[in-house]
C-alpha atoms as a PDB file:
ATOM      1  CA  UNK A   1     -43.498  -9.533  -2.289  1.00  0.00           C
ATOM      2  CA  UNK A   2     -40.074 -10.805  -1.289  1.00  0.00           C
ATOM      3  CA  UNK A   3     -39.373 -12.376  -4.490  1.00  0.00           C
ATOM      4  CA  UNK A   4     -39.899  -9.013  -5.767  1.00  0.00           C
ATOM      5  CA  UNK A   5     -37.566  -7.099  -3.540  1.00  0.00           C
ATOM      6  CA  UNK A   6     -34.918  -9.326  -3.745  1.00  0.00           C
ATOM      7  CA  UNK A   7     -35.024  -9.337  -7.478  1.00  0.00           C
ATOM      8  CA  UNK A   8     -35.246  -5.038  -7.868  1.00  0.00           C
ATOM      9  CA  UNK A   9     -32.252  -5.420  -4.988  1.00  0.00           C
ATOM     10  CA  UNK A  10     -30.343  -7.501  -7.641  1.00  0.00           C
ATOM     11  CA  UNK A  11     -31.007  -5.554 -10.366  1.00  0.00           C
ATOM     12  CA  UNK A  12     -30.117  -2.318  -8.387  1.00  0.00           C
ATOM     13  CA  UNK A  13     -26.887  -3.413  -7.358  1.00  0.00           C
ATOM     14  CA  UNK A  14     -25.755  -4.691 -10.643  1.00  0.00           C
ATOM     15  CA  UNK A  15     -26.378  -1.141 -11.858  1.00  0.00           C
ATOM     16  CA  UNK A  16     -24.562  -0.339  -9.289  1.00  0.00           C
ATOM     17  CA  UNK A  17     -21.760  -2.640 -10.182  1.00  0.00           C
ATOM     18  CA  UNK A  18     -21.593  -1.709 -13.939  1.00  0.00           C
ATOM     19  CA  UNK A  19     -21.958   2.324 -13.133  1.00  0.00           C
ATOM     20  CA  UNK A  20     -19.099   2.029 -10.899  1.00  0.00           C
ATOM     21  CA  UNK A  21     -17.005   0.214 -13.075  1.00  0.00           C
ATOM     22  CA  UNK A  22     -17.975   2.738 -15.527  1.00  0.00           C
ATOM     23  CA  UNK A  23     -16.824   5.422 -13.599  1.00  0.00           C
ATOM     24  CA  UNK A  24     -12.956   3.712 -13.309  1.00  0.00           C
ATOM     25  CA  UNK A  25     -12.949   3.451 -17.150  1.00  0.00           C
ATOM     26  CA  UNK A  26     -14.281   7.156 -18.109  1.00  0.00           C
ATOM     27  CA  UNK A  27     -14.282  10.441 -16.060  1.00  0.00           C
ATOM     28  CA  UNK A  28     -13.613  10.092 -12.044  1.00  0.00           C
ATOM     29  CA  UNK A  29     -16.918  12.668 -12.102  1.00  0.00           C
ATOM     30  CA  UNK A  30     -19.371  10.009 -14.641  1.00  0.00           C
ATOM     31  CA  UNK A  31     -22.469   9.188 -13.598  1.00  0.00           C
ATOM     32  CA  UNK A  32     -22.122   9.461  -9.639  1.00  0.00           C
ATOM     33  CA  UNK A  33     -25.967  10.153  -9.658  1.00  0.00           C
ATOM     34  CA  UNK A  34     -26.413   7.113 -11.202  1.00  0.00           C
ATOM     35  CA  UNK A  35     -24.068   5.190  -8.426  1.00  0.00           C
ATOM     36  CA  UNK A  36     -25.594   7.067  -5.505  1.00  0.00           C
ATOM     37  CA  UNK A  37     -29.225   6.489  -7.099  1.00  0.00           C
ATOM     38  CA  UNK A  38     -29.212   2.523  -7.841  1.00  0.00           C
ATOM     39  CA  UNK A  39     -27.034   2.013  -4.870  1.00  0.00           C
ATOM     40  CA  UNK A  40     -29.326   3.696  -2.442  1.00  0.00           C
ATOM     41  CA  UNK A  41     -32.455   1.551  -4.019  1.00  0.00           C
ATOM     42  CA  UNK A  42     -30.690  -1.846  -4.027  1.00  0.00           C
ATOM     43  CA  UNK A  43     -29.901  -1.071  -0.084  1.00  0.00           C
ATOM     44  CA  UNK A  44     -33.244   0.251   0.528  1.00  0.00           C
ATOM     45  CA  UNK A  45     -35.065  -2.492  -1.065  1.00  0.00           C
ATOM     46  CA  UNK A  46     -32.222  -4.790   0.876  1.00  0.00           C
ATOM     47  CA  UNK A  47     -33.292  -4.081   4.314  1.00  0.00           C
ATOM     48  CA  UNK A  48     -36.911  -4.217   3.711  1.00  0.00           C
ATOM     49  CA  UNK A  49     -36.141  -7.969   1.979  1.00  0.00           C
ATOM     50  CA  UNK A  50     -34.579  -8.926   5.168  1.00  0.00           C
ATOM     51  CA  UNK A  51     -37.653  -6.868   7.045  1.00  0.00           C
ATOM     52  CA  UNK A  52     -39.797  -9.492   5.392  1.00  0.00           C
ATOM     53  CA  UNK A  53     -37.426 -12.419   5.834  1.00  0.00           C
ATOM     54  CA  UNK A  54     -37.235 -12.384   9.617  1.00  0.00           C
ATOM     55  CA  UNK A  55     -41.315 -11.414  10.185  1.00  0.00           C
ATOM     56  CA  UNK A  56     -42.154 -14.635   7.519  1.00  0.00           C
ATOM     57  CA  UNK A  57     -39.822 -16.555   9.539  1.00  0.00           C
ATOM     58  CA  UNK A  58     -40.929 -15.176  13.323  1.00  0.00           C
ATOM     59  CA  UNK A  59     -37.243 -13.949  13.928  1.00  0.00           C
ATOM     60  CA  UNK A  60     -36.310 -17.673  14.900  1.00  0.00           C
ATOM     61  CA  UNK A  61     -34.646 -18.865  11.774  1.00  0.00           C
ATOM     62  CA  UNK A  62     -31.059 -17.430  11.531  1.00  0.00           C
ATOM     63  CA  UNK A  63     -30.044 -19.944   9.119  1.00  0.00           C
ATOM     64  CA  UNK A  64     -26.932 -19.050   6.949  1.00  0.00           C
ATOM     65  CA  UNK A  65     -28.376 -17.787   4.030  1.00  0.00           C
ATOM     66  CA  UNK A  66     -30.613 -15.207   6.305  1.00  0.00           C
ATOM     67  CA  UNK A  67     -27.305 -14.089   8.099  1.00  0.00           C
ATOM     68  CA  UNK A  68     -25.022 -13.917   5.318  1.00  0.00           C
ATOM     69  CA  UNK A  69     -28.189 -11.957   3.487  1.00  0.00           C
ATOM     70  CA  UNK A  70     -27.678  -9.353   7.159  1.00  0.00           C
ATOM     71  CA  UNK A  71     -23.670  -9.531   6.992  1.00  0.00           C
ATOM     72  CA  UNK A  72     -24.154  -7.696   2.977  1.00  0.00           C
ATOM     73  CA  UNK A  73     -26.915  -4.893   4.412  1.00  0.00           C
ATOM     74  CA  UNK A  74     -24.514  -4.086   6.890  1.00  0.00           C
ATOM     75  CA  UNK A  75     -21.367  -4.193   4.299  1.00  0.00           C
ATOM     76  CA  UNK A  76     -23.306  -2.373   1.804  1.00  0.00           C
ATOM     77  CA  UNK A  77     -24.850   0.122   4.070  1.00  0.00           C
ATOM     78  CA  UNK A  78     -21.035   1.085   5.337  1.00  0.00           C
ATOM     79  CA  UNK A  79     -19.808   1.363   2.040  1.00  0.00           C
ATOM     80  CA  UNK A  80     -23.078   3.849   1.212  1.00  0.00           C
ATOM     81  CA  UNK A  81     -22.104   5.978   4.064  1.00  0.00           C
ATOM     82  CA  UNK A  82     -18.463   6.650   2.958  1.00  0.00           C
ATOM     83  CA  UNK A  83     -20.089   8.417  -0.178  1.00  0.00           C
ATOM     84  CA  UNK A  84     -18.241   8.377  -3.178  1.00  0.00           C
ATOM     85  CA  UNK A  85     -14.358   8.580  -1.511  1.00  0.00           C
ATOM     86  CA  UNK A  86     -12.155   6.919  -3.613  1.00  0.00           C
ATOM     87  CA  UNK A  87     -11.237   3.836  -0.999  1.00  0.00           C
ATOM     88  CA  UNK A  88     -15.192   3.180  -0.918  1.00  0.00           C
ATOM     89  CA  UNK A  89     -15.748   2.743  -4.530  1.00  0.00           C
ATOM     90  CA  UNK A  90     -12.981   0.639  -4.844  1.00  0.00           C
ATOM     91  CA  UNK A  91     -14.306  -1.972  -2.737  1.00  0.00           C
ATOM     92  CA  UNK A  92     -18.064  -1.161  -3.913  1.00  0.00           C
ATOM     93  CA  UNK A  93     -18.131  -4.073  -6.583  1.00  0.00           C
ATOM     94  CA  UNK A  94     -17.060  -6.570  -4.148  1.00  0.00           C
ATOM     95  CA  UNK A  95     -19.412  -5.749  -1.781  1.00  0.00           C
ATOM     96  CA  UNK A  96     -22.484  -5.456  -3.983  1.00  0.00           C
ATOM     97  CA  UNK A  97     -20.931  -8.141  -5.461  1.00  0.00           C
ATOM     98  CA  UNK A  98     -21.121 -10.688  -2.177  1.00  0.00           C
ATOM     99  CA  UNK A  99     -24.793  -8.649  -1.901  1.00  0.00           C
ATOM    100  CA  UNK A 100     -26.403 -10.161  -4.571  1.00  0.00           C
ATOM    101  CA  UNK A 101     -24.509 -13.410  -4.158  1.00  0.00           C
ATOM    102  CA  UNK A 102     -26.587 -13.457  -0.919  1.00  0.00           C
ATOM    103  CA  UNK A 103     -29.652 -12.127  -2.084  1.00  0.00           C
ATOM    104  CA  UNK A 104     -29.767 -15.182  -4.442  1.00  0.00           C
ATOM    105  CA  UNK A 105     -28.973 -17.267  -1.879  1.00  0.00           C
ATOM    106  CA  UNK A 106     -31.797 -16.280  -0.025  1.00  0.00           C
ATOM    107  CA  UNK A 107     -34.275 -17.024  -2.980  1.00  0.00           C
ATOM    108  CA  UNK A 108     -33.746 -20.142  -3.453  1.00  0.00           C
ATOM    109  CA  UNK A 109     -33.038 -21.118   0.231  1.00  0.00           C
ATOM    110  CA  UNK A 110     -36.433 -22.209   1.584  1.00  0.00           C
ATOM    111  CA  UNK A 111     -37.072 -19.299   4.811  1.00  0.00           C
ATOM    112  CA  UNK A 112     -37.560 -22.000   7.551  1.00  0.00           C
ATOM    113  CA  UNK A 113     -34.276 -23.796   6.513  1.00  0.00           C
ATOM    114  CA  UNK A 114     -31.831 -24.670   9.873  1.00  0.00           C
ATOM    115  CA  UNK A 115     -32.769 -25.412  13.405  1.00  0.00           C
ATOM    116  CA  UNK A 116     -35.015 -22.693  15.261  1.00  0.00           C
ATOM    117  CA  UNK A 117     -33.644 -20.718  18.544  1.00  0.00           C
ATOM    118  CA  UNK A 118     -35.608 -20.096  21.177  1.00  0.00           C
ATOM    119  CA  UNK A 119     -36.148 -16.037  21.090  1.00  0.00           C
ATOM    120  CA  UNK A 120     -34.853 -14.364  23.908  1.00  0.00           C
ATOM    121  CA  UNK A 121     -34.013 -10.805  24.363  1.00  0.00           C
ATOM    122  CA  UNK A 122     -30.327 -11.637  25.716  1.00  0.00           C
ATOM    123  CA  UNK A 123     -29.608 -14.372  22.808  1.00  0.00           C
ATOM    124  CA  UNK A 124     -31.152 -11.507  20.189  1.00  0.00           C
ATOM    125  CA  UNK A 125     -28.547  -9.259  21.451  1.00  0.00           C
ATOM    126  CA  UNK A 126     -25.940 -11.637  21.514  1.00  0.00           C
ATOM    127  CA  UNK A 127     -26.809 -12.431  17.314  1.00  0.00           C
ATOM    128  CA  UNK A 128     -26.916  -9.014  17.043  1.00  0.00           C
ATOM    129  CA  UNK A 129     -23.605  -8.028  18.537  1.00  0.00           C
ATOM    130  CA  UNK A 130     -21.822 -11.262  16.617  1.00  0.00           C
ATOM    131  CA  UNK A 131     -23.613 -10.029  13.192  1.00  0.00           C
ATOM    132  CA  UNK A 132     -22.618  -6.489  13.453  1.00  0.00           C
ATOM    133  CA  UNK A 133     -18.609  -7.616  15.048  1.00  0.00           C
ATOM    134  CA  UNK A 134     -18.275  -9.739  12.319  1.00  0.00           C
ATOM    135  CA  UNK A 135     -19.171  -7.292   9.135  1.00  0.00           C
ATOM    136  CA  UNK A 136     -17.237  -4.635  10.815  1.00  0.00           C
ATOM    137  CA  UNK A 137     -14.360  -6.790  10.974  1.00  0.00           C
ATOM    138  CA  UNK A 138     -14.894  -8.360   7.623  1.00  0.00           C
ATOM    139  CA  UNK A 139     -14.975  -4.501   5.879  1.00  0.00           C
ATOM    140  CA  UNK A 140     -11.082  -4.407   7.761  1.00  0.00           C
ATOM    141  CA  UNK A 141     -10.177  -7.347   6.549  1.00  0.00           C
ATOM    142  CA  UNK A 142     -11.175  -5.580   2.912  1.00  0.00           C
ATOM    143  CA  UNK A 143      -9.377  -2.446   4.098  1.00  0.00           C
ATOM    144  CA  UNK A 144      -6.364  -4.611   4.457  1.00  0.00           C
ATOM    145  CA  UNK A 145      -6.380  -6.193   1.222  1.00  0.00           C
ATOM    146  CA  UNK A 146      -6.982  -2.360  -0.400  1.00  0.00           C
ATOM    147  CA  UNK A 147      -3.972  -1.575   1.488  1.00  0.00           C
ATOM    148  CA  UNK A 148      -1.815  -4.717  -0.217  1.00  0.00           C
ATOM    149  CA  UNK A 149      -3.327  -3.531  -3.835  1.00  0.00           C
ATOM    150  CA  UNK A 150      -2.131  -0.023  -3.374  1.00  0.00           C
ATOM    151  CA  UNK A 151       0.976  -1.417  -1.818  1.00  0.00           C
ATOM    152  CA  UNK A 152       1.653  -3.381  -4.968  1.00  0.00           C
ATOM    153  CA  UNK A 153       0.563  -0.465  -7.493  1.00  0.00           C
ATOM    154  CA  UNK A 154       2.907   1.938  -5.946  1.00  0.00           C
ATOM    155  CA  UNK A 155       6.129  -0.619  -6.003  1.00  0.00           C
ATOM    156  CA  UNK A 156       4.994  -1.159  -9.804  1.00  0.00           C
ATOM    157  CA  UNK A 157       4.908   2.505 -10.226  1.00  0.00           C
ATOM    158  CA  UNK A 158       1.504   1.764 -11.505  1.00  0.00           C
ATOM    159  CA  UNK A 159      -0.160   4.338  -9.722  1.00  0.00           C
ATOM    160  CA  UNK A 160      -0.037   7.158 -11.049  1.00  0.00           C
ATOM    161  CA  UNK A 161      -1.605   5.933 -14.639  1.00  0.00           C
ATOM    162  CA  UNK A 162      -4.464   5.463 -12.098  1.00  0.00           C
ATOM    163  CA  UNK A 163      -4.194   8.412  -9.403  1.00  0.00           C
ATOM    164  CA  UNK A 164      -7.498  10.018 -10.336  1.00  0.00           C
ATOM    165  CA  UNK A 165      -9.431   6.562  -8.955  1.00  0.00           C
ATOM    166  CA  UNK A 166      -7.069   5.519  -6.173  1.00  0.00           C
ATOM    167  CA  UNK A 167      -7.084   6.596  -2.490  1.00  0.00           C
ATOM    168  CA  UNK A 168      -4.282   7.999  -0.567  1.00  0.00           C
ATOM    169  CA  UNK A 169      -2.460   5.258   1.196  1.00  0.00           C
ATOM    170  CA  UNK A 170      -2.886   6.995   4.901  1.00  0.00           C
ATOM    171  CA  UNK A 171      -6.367   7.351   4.734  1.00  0.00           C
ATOM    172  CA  UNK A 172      -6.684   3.658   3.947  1.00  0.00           C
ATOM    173  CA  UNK A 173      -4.667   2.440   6.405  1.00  0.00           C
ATOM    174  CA  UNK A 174      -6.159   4.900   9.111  1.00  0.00           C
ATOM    175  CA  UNK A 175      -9.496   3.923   8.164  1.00  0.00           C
ATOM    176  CA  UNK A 176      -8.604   0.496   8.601  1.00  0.00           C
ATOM    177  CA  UNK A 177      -7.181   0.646  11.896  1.00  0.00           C
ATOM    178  CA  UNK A 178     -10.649   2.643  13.001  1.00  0.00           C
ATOM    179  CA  UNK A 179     -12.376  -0.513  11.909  1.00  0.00           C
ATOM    180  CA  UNK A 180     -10.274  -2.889  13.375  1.00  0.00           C
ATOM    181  CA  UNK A 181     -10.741  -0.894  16.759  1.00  0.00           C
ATOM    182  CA  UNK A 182     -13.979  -0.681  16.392  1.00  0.00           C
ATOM    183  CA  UNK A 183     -15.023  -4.377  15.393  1.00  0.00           C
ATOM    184  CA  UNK A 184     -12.771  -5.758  18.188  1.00  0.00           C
ATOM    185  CA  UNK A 185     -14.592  -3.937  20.414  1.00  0.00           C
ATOM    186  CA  UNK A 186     -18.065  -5.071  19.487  1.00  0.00           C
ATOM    187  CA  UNK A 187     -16.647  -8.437  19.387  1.00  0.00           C
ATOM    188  CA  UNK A 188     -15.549  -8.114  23.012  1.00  0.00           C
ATOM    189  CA  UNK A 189     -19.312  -7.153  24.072  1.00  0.00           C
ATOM    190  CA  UNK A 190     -20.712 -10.364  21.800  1.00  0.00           C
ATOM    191  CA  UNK A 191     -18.473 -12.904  23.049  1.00  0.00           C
ATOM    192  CA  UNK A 192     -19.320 -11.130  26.860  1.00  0.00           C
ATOM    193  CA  UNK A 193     -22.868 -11.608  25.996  1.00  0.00           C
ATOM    194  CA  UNK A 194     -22.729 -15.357  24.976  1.00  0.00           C
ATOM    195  CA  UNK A 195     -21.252 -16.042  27.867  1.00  0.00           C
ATOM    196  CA  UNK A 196     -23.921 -14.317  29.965  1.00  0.00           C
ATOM    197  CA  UNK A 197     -27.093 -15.225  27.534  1.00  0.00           C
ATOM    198  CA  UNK A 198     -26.262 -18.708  25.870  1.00  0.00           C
ATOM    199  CA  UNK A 199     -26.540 -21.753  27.821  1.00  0.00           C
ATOM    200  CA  UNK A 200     -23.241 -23.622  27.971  1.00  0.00           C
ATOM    201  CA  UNK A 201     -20.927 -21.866  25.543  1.00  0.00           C
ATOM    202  CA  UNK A 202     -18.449 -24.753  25.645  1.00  0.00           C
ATOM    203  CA  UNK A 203     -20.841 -27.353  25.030  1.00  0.00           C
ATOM    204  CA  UNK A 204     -19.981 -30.259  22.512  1.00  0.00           C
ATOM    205  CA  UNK A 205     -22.173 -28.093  20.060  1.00  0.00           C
ATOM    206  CA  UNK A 206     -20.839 -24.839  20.638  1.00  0.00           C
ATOM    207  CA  UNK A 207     -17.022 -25.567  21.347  1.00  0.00           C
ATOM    208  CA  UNK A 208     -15.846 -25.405  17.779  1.00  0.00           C
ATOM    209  CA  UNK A 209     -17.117 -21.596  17.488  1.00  0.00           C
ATOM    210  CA  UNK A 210     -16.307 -20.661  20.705  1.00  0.00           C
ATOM    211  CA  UNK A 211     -12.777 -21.748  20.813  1.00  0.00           C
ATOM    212  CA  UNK A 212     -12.074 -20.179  17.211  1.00  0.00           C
ATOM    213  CA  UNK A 213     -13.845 -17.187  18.318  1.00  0.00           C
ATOM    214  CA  UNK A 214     -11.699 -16.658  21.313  1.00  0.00           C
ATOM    215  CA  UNK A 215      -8.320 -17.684  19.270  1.00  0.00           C
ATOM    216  CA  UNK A 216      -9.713 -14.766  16.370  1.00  0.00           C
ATOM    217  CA  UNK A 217     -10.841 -12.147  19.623  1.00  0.00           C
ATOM    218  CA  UNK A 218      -7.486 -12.697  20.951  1.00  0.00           C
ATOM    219  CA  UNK A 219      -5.595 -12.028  17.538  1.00  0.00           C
ATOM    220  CA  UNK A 220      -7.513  -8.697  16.601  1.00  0.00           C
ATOM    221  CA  UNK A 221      -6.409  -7.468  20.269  1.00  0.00           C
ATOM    222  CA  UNK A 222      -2.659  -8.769  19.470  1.00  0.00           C
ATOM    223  CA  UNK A 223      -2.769  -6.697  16.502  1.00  0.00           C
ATOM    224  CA  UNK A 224      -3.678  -3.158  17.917  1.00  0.00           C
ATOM    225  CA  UNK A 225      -1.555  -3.448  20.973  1.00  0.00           C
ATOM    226  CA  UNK A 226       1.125  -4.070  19.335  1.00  0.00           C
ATOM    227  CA  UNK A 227       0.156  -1.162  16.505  1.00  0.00           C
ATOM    228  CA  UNK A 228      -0.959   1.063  19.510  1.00  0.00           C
ATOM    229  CA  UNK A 229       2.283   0.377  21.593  1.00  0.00           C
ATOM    230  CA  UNK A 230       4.862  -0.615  19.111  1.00  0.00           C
ATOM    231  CA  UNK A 231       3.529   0.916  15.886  1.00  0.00           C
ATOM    232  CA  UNK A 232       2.835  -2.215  13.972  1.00  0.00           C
ATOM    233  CA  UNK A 233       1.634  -1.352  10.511  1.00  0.00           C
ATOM    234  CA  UNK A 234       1.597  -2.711   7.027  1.00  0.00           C
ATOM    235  CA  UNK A 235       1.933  -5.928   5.647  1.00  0.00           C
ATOM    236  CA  UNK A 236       2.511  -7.957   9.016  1.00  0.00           C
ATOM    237  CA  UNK A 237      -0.590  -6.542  10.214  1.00  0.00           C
ATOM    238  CA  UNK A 238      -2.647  -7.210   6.865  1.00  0.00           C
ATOM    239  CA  UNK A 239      -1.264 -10.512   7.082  1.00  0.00           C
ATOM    240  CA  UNK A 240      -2.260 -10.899  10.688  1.00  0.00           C
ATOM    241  CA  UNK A 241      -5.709  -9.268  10.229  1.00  0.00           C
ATOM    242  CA  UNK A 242      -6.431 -12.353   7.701  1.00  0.00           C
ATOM    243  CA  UNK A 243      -5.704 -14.611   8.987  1.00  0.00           C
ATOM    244  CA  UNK A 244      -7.767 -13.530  12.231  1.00  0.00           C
ATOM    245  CA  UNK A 245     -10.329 -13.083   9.891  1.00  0.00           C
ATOM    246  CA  UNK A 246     -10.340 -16.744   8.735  1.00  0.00           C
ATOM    247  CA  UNK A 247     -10.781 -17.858  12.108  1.00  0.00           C
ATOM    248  CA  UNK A 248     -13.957 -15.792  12.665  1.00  0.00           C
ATOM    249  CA  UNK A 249     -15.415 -17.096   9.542  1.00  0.00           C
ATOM    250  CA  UNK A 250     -14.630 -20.795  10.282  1.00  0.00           C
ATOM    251  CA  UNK A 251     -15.881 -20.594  14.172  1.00  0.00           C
ATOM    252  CA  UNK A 252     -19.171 -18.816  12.604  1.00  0.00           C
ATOM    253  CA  UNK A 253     -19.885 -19.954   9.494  1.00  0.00           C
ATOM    254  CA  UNK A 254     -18.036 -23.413   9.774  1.00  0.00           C
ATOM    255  CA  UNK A 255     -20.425 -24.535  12.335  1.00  0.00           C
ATOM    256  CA  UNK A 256     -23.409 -23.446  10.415  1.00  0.00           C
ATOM    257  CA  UNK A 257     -22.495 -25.357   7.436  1.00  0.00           C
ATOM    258  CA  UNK A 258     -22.932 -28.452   9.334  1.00  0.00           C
ATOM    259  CA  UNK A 259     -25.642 -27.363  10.981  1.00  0.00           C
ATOM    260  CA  UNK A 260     -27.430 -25.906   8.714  1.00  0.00           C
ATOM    261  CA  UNK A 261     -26.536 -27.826   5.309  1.00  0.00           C
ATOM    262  CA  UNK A 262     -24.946 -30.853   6.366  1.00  0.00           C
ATOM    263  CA  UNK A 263     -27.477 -31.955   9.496  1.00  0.00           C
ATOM    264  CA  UNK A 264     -30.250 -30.260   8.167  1.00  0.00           C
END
């Protein structure tokens, strides 16, 4: 049954993909039942995979596959809930993209790959908090590089050959600044939870993504008081945002390649 929903995911959001695409190249108004249609089934079918996933596993084997295969819901279900708005079809084939990059992942990772954790309703909300921080702030960190594209198009004056199919630059960059807000704060309350739920966040196994994690949680905040206070916008804080971004991924991610890959 999983093999099967991960393969009609796949196949849903490379229809996705190609109607979407479609849709640049023709009429702004082609086939957006078709988009709406196979997106909402390869999300659907998405969640329930994962569903399935965690209940085969007993919830104890958040390997990387099974939390990159989480990190592309949550990215995919954001980008459904912007509709079709210009800025959220433009990143929609990078983010069903990186979907079914993790859905194959998945398939051929075996379920109980990586170490177990011990269940425990303050270390599940402490995953839970990281997982959902980190795609927030990983949909900014797309925002931002949306904001450099449209950035270059309009100094090439290339923009208006493509007006119909681009979003207005404000709404971008407002809507980035909403998720940067947003995912800073829900990294606040995960990092507050590790150190309340996870034994010993600064031990020799858990320094490495604690001490990036602070050095990232401490950027993002850099970067909206400064917008709040002194108006910082454009491409310092793209820049900024990435490179805040990197550290998240390394202090998650970099960690659970060795773990999980390397040691395992």
């Amino acid at each position: 049954m999983i093999s099967f929903l991960l393969m009609l995911s796949i196949v849903s959001y490379t229809m996705a993909v190609v109607f979407t695409g479609q849709r640049f190249a023709a009429s702004p108004r082609w086939g957006q039942r078709r988009i709406q249609v196979s997106s909402a089934v390869a999300v659907f079918t998405h969640v329930l995979s994962i569903a399935l996933v965690l209940n085969e596993t007993g919830f104890r084997h958040f390997n990387m596959a099974a939390t990159l295969l989480i990190i592309a819901a949550l990215l995919s279900i954001f980008n459904l809930s912007r509709g079709l708005r210009a800025e959220a079809n433009l990143l929609r084939p990078v983010i069903f993209t990186f979907a079914i990059f993790s859905l194959l992942l998945v398939a051929v990772t075996p379920l109980r790959a990586g170490h177990a954790i011990t269940v425990q309703p303050g270390v599940t909300l402490h995953i839970g908090l990281s997982l959902l921080a980190f795609s927030i702030l990983a949909l900014a960190a797309l925002y931002s590089l949306q904001l450099l594209y449209l950035n270059r198009l309009l100094k090439q004056r290339k923009a208006k050959a493509l007006s119909d199919n681009l979003p207005p630059l404000m709404t971008v960059e407002n809507y980035f600044f909403r998720l940067l807000t947003v995912g800073t704060g829900v990294l606040t309350l995960a990092i507050v939870s590790g150190f309340l739920f996870v034994e010993n966040m600064f031990a020799p196994g858990q320094l490495h993504k604690t001490s990036l994690s602070l050095v990232a949680w401490l950027t993002f905040n850099g970067i909206l008081v400064v917008h709040y206070w002194r108006g910082l916008r454009g491409k310092p804080a793209v820049i900024i945002t990435l490179i805040a971004s990197l550290l998240l991924i390394l202090a998650y991610y970099g960690s659970r390649f060795v773990r999980d890959v390397l040691l395992a």
